[in-house]
C-alpha atoms as a PDB file:
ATOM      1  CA  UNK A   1     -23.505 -48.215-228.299  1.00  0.00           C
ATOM      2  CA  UNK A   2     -20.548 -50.667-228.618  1.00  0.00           C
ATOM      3  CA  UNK A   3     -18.418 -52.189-225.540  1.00  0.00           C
ATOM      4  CA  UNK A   4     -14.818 -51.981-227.065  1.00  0.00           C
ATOM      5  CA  UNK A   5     -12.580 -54.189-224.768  1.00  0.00           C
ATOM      6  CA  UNK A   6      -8.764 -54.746-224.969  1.00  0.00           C
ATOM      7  CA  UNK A   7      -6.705 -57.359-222.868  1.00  0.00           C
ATOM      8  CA  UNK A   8      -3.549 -56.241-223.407  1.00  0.00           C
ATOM      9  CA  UNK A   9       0.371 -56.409-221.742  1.00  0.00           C
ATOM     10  CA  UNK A  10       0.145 -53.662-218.891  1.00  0.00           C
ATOM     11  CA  UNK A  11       3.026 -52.036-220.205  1.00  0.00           C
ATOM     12  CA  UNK A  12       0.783 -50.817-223.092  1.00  0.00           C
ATOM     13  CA  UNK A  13      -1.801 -49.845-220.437  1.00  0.00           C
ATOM     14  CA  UNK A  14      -0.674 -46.040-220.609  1.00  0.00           C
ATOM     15  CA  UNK A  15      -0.342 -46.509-224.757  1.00  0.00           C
ATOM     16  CA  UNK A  16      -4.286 -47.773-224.909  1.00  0.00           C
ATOM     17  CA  UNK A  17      -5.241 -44.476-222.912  1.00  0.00           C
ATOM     18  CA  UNK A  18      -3.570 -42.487-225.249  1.00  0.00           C
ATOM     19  CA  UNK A  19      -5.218 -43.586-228.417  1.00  0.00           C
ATOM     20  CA  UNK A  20      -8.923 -43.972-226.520  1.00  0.00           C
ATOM     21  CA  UNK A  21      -8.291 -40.034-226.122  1.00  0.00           C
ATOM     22  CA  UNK A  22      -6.850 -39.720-229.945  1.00  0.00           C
ATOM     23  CA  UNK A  23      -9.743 -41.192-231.036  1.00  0.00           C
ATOM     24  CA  UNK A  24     -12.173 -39.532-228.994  1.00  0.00           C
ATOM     25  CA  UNK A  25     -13.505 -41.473-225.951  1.00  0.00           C
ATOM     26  CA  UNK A  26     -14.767 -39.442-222.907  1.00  0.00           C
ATOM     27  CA  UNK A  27     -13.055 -42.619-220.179  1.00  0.00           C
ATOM     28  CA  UNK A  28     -12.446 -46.025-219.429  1.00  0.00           C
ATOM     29  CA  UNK A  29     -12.412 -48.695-217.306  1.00  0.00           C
ATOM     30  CA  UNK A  30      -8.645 -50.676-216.323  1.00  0.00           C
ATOM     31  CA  UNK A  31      -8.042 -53.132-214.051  1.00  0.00           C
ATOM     32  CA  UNK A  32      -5.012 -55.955-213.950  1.00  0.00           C
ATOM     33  CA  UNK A  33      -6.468 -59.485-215.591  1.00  0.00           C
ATOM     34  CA  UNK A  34      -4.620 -63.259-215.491  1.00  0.00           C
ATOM     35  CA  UNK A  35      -5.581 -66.277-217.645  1.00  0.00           C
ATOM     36  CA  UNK A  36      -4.107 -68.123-220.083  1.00  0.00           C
ATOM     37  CA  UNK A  37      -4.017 -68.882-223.880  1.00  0.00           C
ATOM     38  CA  UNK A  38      -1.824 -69.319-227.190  1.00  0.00           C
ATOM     39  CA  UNK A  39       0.925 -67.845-225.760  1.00  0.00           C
ATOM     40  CA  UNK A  40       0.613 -69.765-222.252  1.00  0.00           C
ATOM     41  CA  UNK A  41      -0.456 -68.920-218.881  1.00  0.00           C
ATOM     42  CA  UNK A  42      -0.446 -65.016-217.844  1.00  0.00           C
ATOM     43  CA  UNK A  43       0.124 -64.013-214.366  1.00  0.00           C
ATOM     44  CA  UNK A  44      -0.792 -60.753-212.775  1.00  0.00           C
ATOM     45  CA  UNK A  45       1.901 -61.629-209.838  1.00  0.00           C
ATOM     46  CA  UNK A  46       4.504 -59.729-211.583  1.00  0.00           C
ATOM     47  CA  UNK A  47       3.966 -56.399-212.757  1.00  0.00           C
ATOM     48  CA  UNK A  48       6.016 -56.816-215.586  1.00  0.00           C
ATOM     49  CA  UNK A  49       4.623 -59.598-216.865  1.00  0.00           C
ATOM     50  CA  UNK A  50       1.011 -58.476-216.190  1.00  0.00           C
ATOM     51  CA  UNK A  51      -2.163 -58.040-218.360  1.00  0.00           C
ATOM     52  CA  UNK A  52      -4.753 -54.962-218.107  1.00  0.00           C
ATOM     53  CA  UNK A  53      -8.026 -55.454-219.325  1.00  0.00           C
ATOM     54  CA  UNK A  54      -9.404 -51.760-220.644  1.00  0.00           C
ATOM     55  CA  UNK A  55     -13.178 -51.052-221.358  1.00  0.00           C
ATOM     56  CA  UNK A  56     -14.976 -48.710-222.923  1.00  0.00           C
ATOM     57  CA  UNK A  57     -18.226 -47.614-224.033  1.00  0.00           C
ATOM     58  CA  UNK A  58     -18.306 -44.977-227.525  1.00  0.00           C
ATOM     59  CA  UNK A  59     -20.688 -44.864-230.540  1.00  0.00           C
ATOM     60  CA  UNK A  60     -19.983 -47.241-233.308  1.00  0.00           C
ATOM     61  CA  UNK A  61     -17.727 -44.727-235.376  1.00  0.00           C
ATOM     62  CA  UNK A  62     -15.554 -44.449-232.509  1.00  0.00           C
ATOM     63  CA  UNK A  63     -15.365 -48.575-231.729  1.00  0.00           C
ATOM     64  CA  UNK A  64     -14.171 -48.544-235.596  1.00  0.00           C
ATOM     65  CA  UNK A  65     -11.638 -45.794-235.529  1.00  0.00           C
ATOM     66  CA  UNK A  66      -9.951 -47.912-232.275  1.00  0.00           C
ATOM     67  CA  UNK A  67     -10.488 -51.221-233.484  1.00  0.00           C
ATOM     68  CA  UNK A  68      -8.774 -49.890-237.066  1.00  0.00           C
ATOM     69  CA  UNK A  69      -5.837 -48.163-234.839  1.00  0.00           C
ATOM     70  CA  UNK A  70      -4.959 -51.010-232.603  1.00  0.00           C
ATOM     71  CA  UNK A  71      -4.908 -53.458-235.246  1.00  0.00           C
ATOM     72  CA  UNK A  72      -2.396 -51.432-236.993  1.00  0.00           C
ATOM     73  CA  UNK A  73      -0.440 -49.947-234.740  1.00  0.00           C
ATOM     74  CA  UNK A  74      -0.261 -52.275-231.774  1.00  0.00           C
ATOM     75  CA  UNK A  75      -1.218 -55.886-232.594  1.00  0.00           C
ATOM     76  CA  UNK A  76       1.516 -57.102-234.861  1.00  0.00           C
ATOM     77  CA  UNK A  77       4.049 -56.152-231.913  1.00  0.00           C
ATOM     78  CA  UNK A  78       2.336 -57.010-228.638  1.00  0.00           C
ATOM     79  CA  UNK A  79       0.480 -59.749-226.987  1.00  0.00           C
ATOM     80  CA  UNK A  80      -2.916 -58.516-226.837  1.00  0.00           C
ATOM     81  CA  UNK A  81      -6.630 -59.003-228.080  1.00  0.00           C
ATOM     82  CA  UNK A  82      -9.778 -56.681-228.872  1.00  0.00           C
ATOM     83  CA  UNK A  83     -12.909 -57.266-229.328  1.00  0.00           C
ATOM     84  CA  UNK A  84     -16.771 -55.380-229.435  1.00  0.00           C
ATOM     85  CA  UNK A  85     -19.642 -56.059-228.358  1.00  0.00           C
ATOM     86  CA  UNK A  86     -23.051 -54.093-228.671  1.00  0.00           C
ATOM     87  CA  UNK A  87     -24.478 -52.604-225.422  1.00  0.00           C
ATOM     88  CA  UNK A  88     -27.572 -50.808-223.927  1.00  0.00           C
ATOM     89  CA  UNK A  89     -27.076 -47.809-221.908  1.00  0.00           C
ATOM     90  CA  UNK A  90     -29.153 -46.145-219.503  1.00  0.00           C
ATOM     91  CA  UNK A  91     -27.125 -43.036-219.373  1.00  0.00           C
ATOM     92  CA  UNK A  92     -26.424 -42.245-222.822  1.00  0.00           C
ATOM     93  CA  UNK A  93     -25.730 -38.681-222.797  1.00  0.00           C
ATOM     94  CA  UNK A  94     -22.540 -39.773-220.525  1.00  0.00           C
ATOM     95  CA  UNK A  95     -20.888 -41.286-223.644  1.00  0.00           C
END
């Protein structure tokens, strides 16, 4: 299986969601992130100005299709990374 994660502007947050269902993900995993990098420090202090960090866990089709979508549909207007990584789960048949 493949980790898929996105840091992305929270403002995208509900965006993301969208396209993991589009492209056929069964749920995720959200929660607000801070750090910094080539566009400067990120705070999570204002909502506005906020990262979200979204995980999920699909087959290695579905890591494709969203890697594919984001990179053309989000990245060349928002701040935001993605990135996969290959996984072992326990629990298979929930994915």
């Amino acid at each position: 299986m493949k980790l898929v994660t996105i840091v992305c502007e929270a403002i995208l947050e509900d965006r993301v969601v969208e396209l993991l269902r589009e492209v056929g993900t069964n749920g995720h995993t959200a929660f607000p992130v801070h750090g910094s990098g080539n566009q400067g420090n990120r705070s999570a202090d204002i909502s506005e100005m906020a990262n979200v960090q979204i995980q999920v866990v699909v087959k290695p089709a579905i890591a494709e299709s969203l890697l594919n979508r984001l990179q053309s549909e989000l990245f060349a207007a928002f701040a935001m990374v993605a990135y996969e990584s290959d996984v072992r789960v326990l629990r298979p048949d929930k994915f």
